[in-house]
N, C-alpha and C. Protein backbone atom coordinates (compact mmCIF):
# COMPACT_ATOMS: atom_id res chain seq x y z
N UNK A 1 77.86 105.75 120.75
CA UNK A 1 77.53 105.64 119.34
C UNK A 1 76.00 105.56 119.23
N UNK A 2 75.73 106.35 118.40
CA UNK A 2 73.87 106.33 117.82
C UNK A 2 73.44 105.02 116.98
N UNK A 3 72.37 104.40 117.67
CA UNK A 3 71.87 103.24 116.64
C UNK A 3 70.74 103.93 115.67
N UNK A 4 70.83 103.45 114.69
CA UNK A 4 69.93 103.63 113.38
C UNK A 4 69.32 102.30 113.06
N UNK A 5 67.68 102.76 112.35
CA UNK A 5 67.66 101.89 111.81
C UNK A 5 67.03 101.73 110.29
N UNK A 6 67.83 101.17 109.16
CA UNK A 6 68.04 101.99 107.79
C UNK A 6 67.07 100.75 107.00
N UNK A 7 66.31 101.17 106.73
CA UNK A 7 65.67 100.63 105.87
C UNK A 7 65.76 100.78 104.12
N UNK A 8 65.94 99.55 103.03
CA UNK A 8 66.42 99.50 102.02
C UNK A 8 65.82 98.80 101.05
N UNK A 9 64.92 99.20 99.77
CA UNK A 9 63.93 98.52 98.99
C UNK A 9 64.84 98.25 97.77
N UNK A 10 65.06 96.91 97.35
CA UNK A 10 65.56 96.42 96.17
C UNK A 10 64.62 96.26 95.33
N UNK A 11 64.61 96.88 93.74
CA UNK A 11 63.67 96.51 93.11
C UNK A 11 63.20 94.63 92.89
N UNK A 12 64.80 94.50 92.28
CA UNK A 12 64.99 93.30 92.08
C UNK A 12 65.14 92.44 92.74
N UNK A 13 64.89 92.71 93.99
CA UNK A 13 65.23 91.92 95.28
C UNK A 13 66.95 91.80 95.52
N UNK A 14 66.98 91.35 96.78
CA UNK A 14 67.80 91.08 97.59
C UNK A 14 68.60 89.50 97.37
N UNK A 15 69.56 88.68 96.82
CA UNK A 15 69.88 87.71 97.07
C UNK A 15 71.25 87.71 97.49
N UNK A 16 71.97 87.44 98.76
CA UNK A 16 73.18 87.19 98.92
C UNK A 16 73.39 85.58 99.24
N UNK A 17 73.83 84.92 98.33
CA UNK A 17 74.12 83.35 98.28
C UNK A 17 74.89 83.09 99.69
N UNK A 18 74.18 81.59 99.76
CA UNK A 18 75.06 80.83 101.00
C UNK A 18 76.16 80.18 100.98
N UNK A 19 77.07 81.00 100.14
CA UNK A 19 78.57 80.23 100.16
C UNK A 19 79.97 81.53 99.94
N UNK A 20 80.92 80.84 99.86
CA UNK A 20 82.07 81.97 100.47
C UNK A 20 81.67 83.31 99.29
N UNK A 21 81.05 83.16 98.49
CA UNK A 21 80.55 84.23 97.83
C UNK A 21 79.62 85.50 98.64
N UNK A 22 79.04 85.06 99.18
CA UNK A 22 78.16 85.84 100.29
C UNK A 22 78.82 86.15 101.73
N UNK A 23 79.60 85.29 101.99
CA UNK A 23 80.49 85.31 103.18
C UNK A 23 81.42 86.80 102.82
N UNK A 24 82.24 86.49 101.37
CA UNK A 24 83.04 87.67 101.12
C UNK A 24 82.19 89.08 100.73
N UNK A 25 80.69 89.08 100.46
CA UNK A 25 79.95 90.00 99.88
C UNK A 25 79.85 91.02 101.56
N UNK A 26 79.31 90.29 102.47
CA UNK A 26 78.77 90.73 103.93
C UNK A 26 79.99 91.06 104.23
N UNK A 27 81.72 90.58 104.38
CA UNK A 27 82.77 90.83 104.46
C UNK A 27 82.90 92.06 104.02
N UNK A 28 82.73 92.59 102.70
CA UNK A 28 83.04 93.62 101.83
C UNK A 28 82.36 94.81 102.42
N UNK A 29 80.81 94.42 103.01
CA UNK A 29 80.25 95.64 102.97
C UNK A 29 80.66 96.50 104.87
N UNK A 30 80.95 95.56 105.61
CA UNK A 30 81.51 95.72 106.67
C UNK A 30 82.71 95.87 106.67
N UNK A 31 83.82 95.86 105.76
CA UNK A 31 84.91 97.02 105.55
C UNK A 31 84.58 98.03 104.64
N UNK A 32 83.15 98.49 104.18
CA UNK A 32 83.56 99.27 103.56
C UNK A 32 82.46 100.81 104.56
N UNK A 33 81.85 100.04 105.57
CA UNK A 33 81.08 100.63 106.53
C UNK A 33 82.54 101.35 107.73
N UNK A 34 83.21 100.71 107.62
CA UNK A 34 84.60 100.48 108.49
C UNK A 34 85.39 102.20 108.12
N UNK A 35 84.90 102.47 106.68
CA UNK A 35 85.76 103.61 106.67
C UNK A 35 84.87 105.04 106.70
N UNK A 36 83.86 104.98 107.40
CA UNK A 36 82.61 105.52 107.65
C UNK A 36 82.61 105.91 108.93
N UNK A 37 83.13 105.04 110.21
CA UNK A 37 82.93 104.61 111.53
C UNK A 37 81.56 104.17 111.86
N UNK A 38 81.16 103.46 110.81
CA UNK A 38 79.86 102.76 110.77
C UNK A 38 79.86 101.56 111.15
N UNK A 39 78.94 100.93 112.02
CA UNK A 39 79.03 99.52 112.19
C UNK A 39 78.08 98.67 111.97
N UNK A 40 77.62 97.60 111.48
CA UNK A 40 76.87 96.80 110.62
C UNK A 40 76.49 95.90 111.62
N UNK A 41 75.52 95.95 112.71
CA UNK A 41 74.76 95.29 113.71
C UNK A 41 74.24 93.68 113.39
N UNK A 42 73.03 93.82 112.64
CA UNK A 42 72.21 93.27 112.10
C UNK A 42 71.15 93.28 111.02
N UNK A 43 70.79 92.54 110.33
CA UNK A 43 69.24 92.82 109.44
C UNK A 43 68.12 91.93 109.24
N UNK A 44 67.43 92.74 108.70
CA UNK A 44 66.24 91.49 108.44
C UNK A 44 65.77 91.88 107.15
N UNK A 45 64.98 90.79 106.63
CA UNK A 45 64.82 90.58 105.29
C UNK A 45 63.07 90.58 105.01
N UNK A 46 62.59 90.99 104.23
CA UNK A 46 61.33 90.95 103.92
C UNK A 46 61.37 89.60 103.29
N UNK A 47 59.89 88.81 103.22
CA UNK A 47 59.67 87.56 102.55
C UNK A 47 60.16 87.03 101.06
N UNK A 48 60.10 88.50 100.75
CA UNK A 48 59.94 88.67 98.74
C UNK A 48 61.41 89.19 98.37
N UNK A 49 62.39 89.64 99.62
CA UNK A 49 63.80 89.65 99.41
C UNK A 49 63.48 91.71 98.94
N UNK A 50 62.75 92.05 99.10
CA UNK A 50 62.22 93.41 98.32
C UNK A 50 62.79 94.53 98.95
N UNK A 51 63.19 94.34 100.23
CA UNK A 51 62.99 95.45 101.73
C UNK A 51 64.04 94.37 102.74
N UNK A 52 64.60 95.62 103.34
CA UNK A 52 65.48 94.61 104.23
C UNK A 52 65.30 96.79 105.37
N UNK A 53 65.92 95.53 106.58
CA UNK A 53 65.71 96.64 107.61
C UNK A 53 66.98 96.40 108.80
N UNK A 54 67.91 97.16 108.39
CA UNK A 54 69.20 96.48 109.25
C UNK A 54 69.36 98.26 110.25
N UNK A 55 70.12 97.10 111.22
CA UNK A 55 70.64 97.93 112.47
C UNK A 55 72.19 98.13 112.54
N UNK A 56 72.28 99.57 112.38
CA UNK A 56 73.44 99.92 112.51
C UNK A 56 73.53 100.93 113.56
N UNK A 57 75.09 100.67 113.73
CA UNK A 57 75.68 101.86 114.78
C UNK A 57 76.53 103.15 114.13
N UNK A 58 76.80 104.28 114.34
CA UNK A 58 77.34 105.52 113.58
C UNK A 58 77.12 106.75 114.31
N UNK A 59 78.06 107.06 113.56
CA UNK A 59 78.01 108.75 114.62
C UNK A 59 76.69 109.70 114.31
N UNK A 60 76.36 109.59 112.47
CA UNK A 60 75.60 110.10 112.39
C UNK A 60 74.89 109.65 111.15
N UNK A 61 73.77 110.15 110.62
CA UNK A 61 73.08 109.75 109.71
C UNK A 61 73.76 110.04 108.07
N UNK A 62 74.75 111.50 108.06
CA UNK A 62 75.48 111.07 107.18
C UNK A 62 76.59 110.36 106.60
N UNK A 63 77.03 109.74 107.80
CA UNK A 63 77.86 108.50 107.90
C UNK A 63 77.46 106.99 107.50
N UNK A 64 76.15 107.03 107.79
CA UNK A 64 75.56 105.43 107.68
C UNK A 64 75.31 106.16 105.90
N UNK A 65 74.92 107.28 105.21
CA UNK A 65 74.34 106.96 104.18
C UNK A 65 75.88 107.17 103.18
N UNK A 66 77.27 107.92 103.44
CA UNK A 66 78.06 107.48 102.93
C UNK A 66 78.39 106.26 102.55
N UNK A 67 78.23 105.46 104.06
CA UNK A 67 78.61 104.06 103.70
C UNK A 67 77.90 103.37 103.03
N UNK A 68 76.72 103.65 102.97
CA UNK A 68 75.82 102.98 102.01
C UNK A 68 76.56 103.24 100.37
N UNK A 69 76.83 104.35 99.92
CA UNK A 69 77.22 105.02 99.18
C UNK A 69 78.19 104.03 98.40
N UNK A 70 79.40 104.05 99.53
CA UNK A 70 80.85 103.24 99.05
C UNK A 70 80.32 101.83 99.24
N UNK A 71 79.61 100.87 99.41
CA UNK A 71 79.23 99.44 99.28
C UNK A 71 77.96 99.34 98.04
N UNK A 72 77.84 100.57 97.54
CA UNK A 72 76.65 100.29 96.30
C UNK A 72 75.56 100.41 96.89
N UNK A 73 75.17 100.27 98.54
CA UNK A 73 73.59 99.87 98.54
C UNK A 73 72.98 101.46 98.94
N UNK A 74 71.36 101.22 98.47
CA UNK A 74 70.50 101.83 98.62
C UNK A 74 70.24 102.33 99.67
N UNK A 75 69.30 103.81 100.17
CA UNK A 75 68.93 104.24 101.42
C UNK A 75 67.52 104.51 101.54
N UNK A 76 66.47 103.62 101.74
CA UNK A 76 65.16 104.35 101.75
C UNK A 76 64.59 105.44 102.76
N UNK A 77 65.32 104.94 103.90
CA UNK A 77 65.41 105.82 105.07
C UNK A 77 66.08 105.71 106.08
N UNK A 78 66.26 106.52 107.21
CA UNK A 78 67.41 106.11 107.98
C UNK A 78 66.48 106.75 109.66
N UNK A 79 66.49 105.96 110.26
CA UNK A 79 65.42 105.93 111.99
C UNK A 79 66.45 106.47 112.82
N UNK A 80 66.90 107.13 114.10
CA UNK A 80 67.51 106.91 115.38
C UNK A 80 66.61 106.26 115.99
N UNK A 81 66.70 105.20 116.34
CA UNK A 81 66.11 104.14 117.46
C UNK A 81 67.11 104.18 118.84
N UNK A 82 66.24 103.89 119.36
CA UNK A 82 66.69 103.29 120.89
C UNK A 82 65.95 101.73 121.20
N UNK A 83 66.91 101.06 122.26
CA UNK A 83 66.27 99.87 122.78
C UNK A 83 65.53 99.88 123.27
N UNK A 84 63.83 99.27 123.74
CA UNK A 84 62.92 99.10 124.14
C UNK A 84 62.94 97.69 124.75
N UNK A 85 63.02 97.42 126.20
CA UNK A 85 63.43 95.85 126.33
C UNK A 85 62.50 95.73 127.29
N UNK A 86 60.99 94.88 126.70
CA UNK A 86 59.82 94.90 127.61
C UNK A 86 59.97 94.19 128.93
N UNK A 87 61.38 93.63 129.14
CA UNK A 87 61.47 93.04 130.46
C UNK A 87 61.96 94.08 131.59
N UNK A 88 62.41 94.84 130.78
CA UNK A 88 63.33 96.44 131.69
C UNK A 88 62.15 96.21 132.81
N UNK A 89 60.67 96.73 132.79
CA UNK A 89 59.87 96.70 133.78
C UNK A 89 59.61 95.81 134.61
N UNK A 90 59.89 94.35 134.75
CA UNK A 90 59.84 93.77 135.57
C UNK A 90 60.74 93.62 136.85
């Protein structure tokens, strides 16, 4: 499977609450990545909630932006990355 990495600018920012509300929101969007064969790794969040930059797995780039599609969210762009693990050299 190809890792991506999809970067996503909310005007209004980003808030997913810390209670079963957000639990079922992150729930939702990882079944709805599920019918994609997309998989929902990880993310990170800009300070201002503005930009978020998550790691996903997928066959291909129009798969991660379907799924974006069917969960509502945005696509600013979409990377193939690979791991870089600065200890590999030691």
């Amino acid at each position: 499977m190809t890792r991506y990495l999809v970067e996503r600018n909310f005007a209004e920012g980003l808030e997913i609450p810390t209670d079963d509300r957000g639990a079922k929101a992150c729930l939702n969007v990882v079944d709805g990545n599920a019918q994609h064969g997309v998989t929902w790794v990880h993310s990170y969040v800009s300070p201002d909630h503005s930009t978020t930059y998550c790691v996903y797995d997928g066959p291909n780039p129009e798969a991660i932006r379907q799924a974006a599609e069917t969960n509502g969210l945005p696509v600013t762009k979409i990377t193939e990355v690979r791991v870089l693990d600065p200890y590999f050299y030691h």
